[in-house]
PDB file of N, CA and C in Angstrom:
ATOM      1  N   UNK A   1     -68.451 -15.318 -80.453  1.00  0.00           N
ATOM      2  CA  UNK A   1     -69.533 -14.959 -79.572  1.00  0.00           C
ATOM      3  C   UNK A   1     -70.358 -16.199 -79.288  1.00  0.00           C
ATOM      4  N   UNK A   2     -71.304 -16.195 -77.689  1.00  0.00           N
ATOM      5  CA  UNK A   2     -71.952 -17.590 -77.842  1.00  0.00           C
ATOM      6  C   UNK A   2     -73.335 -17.410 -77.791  1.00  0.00           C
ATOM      7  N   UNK A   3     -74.374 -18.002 -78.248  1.00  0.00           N
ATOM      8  CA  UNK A   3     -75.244 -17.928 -78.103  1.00  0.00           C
ATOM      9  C   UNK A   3     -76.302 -17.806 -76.790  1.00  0.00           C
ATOM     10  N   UNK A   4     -76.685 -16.996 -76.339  1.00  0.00           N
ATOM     11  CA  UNK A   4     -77.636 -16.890 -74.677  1.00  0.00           C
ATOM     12  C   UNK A   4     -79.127 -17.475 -75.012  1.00  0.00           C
ATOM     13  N   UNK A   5     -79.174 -18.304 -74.097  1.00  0.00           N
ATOM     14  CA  UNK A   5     -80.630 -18.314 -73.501  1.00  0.00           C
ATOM     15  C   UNK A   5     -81.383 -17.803 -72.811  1.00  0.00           C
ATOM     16  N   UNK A   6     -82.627 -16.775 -73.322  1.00  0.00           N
ATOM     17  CA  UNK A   6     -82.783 -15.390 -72.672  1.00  0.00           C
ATOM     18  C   UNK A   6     -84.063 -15.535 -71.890  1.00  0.00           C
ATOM     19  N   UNK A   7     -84.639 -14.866 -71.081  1.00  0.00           N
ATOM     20  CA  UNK A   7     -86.455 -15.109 -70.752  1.00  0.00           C
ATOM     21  C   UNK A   7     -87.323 -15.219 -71.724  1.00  0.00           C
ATOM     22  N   UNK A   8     -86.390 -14.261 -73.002  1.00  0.00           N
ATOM     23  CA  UNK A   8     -87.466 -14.868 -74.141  1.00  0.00           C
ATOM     24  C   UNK A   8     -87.641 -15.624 -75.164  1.00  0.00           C
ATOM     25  N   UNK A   9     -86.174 -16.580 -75.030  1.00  0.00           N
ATOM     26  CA  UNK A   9     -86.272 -17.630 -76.016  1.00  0.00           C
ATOM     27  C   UNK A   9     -87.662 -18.575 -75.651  1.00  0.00           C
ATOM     28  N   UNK A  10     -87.945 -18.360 -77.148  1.00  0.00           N
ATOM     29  CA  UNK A  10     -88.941 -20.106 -77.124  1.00  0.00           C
ATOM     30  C   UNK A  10     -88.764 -20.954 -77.577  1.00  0.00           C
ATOM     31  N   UNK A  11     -87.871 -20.646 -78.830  1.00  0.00           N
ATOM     32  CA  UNK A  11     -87.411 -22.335 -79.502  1.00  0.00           C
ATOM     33  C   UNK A  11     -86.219 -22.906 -79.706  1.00  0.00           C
ATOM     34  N   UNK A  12     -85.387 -23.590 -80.266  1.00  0.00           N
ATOM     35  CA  UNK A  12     -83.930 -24.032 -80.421  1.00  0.00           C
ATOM     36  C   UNK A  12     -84.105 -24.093 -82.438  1.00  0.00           C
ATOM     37  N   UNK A  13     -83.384 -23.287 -82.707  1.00  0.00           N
ATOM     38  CA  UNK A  13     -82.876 -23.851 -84.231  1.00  0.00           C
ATOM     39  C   UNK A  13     -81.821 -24.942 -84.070  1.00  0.00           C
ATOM     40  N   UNK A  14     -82.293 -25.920 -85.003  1.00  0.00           N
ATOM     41  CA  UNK A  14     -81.071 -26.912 -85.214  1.00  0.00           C
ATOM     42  C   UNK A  14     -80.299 -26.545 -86.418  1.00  0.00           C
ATOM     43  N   UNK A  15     -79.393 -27.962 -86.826  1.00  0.00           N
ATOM     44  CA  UNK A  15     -78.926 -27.601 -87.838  1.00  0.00           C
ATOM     45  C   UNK A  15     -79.783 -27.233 -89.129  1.00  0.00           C
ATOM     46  N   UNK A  16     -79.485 -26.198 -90.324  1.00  0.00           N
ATOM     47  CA  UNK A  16     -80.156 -26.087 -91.393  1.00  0.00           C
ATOM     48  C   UNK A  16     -79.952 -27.789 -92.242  1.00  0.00           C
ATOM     49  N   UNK A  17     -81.203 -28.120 -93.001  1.00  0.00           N
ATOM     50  CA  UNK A  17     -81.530 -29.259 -94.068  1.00  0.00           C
ATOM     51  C   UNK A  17     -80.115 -29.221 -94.309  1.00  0.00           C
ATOM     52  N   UNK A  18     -79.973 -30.925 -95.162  1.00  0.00           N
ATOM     53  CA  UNK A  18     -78.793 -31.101 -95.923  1.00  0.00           C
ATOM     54  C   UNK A  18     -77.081 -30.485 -95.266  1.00  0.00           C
ATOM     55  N   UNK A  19     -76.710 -29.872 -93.814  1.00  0.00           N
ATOM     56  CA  UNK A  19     -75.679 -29.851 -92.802  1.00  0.00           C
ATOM     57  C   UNK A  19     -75.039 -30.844 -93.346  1.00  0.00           C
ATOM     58  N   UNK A  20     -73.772 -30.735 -93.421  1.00  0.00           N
ATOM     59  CA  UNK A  20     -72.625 -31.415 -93.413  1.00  0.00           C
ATOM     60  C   UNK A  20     -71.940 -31.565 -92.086  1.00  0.00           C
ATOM     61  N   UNK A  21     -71.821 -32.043 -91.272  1.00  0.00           N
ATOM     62  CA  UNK A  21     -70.977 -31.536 -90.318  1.00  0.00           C
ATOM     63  C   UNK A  21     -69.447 -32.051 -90.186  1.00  0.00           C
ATOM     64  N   UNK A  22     -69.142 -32.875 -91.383  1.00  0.00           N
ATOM     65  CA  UNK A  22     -68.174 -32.847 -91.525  1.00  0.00           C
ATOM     66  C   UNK A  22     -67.605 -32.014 -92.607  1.00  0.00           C
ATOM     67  N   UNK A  23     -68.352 -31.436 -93.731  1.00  0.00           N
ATOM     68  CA  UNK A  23     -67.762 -30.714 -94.319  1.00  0.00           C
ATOM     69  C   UNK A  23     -67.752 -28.849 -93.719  1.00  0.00           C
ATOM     70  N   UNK A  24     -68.860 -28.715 -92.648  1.00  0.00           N
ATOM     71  CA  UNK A  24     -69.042 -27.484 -92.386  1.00  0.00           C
ATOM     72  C   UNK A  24     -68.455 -27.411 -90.880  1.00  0.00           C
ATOM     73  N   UNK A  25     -68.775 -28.368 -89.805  1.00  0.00           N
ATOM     74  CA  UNK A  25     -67.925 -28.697 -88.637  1.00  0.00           C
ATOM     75  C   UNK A  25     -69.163 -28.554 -87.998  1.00  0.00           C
ATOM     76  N   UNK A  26     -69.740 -28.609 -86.679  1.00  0.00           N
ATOM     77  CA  UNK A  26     -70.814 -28.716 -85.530  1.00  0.00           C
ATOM     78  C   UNK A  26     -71.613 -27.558 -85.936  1.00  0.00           C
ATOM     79  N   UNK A  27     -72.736 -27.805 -86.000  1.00  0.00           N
ATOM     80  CA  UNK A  27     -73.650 -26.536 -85.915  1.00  0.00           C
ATOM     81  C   UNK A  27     -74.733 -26.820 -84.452  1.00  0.00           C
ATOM     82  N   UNK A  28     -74.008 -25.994 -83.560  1.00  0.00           N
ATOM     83  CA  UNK A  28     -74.621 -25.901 -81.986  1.00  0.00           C
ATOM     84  C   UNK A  28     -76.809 -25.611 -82.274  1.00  0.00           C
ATOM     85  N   UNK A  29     -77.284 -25.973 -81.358  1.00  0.00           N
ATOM     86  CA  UNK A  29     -78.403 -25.299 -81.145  1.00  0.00           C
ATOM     87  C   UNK A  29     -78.456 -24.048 -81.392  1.00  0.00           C
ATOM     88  N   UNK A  30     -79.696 -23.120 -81.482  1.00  0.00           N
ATOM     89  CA  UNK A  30     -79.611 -21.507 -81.589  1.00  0.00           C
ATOM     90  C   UNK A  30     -80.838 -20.932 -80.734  1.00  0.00           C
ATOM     91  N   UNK A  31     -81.178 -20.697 -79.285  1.00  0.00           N
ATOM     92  CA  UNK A  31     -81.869 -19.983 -78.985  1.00  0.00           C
ATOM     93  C   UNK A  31     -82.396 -19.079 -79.319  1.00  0.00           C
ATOM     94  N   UNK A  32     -83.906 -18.945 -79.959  1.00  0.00           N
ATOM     95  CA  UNK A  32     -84.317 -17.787 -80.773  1.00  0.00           C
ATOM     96  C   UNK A  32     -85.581 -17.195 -79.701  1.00  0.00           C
ATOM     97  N   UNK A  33     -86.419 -16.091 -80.213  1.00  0.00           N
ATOM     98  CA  UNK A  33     -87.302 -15.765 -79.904  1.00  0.00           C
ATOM     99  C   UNK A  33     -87.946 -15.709 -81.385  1.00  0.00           C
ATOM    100  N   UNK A  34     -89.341 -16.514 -81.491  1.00  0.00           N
ATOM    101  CA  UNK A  34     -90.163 -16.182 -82.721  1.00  0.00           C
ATOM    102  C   UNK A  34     -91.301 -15.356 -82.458  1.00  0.00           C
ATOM    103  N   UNK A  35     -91.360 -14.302 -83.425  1.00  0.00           N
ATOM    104  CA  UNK A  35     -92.021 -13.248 -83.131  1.00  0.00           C
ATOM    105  C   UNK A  35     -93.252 -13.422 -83.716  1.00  0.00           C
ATOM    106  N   UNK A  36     -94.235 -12.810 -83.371  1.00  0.00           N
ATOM    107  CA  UNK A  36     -95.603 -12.612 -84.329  1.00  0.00           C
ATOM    108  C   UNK A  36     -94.907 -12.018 -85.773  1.00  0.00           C
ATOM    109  N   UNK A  37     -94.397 -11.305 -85.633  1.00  0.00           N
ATOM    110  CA  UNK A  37     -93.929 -10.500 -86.944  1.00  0.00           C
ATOM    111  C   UNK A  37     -92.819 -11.769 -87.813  1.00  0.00           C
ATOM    112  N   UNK A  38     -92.322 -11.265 -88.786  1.00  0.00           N
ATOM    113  CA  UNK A  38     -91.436 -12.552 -89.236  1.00  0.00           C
ATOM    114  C   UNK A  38     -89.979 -12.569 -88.618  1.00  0.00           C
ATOM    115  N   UNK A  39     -90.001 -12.258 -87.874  1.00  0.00           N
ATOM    116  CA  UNK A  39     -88.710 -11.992 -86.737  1.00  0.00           C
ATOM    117  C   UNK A  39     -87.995 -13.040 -86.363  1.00  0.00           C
ATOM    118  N   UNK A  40     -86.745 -13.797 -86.061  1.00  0.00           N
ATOM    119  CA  UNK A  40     -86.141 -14.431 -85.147  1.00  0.00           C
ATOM    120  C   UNK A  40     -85.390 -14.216 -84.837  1.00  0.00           C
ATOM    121  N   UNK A  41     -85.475 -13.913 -83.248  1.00  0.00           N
ATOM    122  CA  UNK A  41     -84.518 -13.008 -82.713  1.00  0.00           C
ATOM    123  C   UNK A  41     -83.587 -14.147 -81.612  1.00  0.00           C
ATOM    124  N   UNK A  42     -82.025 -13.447 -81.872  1.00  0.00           N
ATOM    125  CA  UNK A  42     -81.306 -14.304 -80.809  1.00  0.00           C
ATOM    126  C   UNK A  42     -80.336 -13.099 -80.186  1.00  0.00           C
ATOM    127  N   UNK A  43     -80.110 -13.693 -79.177  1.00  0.00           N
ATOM    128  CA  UNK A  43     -79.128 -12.760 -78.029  1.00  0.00           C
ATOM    129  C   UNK A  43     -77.815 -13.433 -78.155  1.00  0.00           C
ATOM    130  N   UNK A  44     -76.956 -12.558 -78.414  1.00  0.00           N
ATOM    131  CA  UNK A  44     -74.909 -13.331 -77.997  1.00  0.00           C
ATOM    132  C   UNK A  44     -74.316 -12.507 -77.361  1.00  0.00           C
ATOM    133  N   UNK A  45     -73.199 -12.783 -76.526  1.00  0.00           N
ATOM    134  CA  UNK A  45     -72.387 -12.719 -75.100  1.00  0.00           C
ATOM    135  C   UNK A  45     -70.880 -12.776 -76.009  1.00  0.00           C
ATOM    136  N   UNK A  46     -70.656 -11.465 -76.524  1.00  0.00           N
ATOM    137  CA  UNK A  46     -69.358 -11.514 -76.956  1.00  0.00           C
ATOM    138  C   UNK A  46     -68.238 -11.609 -75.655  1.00  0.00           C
ATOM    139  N   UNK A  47     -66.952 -12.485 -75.768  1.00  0.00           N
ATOM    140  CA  UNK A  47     -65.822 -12.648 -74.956  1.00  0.00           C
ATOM    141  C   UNK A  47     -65.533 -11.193 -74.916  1.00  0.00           C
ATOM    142  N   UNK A  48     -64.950 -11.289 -73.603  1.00  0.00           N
ATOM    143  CA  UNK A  48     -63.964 -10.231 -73.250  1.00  0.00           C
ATOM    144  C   UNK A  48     -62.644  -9.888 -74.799  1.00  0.00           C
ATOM    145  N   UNK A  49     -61.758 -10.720 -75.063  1.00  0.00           N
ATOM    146  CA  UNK A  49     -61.218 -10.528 -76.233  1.00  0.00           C
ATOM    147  C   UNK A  49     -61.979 -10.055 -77.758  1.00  0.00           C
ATOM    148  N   UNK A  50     -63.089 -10.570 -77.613  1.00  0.00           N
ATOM    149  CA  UNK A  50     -63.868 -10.190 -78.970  1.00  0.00           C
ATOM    150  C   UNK A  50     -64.197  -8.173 -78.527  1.00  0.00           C
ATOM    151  N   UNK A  51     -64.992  -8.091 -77.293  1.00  0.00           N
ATOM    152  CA  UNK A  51     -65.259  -7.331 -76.807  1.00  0.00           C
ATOM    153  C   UNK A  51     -64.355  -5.584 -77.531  1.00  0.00           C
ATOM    154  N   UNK A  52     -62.838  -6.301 -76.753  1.00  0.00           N
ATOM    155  CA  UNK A  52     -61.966  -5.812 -76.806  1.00  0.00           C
ATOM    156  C   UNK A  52     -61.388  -4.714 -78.520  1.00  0.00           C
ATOM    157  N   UNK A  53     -61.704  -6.676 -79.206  1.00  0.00           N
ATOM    158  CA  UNK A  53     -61.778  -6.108 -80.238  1.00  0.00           C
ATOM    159  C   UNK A  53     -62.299  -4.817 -81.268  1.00  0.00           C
ATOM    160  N   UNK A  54     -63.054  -5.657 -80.807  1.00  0.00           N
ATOM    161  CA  UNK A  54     -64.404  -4.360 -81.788  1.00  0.00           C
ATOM    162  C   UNK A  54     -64.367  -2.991 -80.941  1.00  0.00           C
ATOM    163  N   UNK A  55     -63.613  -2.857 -79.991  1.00  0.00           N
ATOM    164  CA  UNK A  55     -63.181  -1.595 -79.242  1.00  0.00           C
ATOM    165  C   UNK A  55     -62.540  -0.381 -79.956  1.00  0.00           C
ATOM    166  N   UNK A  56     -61.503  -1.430 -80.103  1.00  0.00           N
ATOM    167  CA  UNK A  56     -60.074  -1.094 -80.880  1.00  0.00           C
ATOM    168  C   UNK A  56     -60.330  -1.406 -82.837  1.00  0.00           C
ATOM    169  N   UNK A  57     -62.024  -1.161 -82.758  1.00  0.00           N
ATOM    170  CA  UNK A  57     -61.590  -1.287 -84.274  1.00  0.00           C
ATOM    171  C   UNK A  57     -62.238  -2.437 -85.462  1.00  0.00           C
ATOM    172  N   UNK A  58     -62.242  -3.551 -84.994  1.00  0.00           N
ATOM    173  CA  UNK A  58     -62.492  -4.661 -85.860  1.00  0.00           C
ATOM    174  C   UNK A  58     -63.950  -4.969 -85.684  1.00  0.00           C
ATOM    175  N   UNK A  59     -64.036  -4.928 -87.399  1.00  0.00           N
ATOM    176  CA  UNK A  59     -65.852  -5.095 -87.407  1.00  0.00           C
ATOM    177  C   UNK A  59     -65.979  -6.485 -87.069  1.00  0.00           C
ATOM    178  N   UNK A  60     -67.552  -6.586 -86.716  1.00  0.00           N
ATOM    179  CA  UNK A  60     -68.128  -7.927 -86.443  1.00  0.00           C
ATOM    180  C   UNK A  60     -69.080  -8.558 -87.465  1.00  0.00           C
ATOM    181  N   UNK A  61     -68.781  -9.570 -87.932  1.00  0.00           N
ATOM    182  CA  UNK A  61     -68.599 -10.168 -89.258  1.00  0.00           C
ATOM    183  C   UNK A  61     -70.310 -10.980 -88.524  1.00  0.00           C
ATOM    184  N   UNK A  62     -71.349 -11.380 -90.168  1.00  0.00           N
ATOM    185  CA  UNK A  62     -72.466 -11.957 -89.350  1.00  0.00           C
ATOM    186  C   UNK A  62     -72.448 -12.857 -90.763  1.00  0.00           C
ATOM    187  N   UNK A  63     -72.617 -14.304 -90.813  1.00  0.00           N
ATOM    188  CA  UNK A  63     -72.697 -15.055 -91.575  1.00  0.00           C
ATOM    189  C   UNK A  63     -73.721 -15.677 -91.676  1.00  0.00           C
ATOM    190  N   UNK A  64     -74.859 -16.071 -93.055  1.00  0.00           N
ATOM    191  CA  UNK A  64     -75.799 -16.558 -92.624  1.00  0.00           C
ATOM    192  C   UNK A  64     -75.612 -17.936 -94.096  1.00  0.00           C
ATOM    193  N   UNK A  65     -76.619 -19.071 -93.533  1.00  0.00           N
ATOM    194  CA  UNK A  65     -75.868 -20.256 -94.519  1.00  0.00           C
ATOM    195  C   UNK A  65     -77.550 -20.332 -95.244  1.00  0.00           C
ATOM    196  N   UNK A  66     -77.369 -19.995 -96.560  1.00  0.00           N
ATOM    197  CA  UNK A  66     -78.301 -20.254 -97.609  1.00  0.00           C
ATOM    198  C   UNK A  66     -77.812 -19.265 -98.988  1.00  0.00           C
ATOM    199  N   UNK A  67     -78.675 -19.471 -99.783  1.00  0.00           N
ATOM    200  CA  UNK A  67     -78.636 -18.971-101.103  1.00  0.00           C
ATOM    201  C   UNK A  67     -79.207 -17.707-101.099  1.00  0.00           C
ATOM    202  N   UNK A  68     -80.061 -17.786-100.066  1.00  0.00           N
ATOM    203  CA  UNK A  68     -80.896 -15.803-100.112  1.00  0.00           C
ATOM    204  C   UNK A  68     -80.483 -15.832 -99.057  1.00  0.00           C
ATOM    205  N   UNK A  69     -79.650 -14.247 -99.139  1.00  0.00           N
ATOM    206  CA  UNK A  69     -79.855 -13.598 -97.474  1.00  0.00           C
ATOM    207  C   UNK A  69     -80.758 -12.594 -97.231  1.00  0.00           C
ATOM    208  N   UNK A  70     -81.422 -13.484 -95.959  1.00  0.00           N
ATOM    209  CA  UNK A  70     -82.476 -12.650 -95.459  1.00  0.00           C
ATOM    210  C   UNK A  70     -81.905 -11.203 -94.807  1.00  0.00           C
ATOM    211  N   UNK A  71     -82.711 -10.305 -94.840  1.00  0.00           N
ATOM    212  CA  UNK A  71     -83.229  -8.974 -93.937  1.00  0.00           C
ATOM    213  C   UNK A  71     -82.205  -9.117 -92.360  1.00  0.00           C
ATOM    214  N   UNK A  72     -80.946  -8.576 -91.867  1.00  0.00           N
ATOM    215  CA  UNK A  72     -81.049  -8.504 -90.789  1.00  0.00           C
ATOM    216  C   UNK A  72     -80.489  -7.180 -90.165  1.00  0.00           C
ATOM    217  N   UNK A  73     -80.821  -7.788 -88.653  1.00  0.00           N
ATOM    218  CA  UNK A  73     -80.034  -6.045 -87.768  1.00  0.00           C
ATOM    219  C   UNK A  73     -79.102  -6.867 -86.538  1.00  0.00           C
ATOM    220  N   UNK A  74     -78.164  -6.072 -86.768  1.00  0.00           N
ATOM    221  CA  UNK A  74     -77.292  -6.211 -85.211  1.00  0.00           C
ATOM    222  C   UNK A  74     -77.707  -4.967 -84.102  1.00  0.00           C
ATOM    223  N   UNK A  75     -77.620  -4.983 -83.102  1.00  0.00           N
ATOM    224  CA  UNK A  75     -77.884  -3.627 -82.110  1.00  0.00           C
ATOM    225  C   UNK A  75     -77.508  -4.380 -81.204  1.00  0.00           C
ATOM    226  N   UNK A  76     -77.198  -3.366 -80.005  1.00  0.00           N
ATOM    227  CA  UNK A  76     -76.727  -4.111 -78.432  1.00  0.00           C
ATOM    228  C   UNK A  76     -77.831  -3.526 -77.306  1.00  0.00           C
ATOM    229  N   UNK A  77     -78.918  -4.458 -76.728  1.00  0.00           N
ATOM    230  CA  UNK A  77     -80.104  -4.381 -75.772  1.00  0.00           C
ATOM    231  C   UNK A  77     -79.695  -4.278 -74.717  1.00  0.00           C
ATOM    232  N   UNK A  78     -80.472  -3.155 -73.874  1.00  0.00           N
ATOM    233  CA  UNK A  78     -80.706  -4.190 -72.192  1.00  0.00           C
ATOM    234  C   UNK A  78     -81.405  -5.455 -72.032  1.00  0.00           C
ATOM    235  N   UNK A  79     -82.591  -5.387 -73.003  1.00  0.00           N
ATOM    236  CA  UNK A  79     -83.277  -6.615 -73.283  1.00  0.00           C
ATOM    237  C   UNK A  79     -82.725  -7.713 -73.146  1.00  0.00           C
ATOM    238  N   UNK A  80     -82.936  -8.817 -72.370  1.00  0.00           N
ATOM    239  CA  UNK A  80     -82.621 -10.214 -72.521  1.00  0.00           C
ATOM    240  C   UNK A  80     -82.946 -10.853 -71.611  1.00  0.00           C
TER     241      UNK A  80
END
């Protein structure tokens, strides 16, 4: 899936501290929205094949890189 830039992004995450990018490979920008609340919210544009996927079945996997995982939600908006 790729990351969107929405009306309500305001900031870019970079890479997290201490990135390898040769041991972990490119870590792209991340269009977020930061919320008053402790929120950061981002929008993604799954491919037609991914799409497809998760049609027919196959969950969508969410990876996050640290030692605590934070609080999250997936849902699909009109919002963006």
């Amino acid at each position: 899936m790729q990351p969107v830039r929405t009306k309500f992004t305001s900031e870019m995450l970079g890479a997290p501290k201490g990135w390898d990018e040769r041991q972990h490979g490119p870590c792209v920008g991340l269009p977020i929205l930061r919320t008053e609340d402790p929120y950061l919210v981002s929008w993604w544009r799954p491919s037609w094949r991914e799409r497809l996927a998760v049609f027919f079945g196959k969950p969508v996997r969410l990876c996050v890189v640290g030692g605590n995982h934070p609080p999250v939600a997936l849902d699909v908006t009109d919002e963006w």
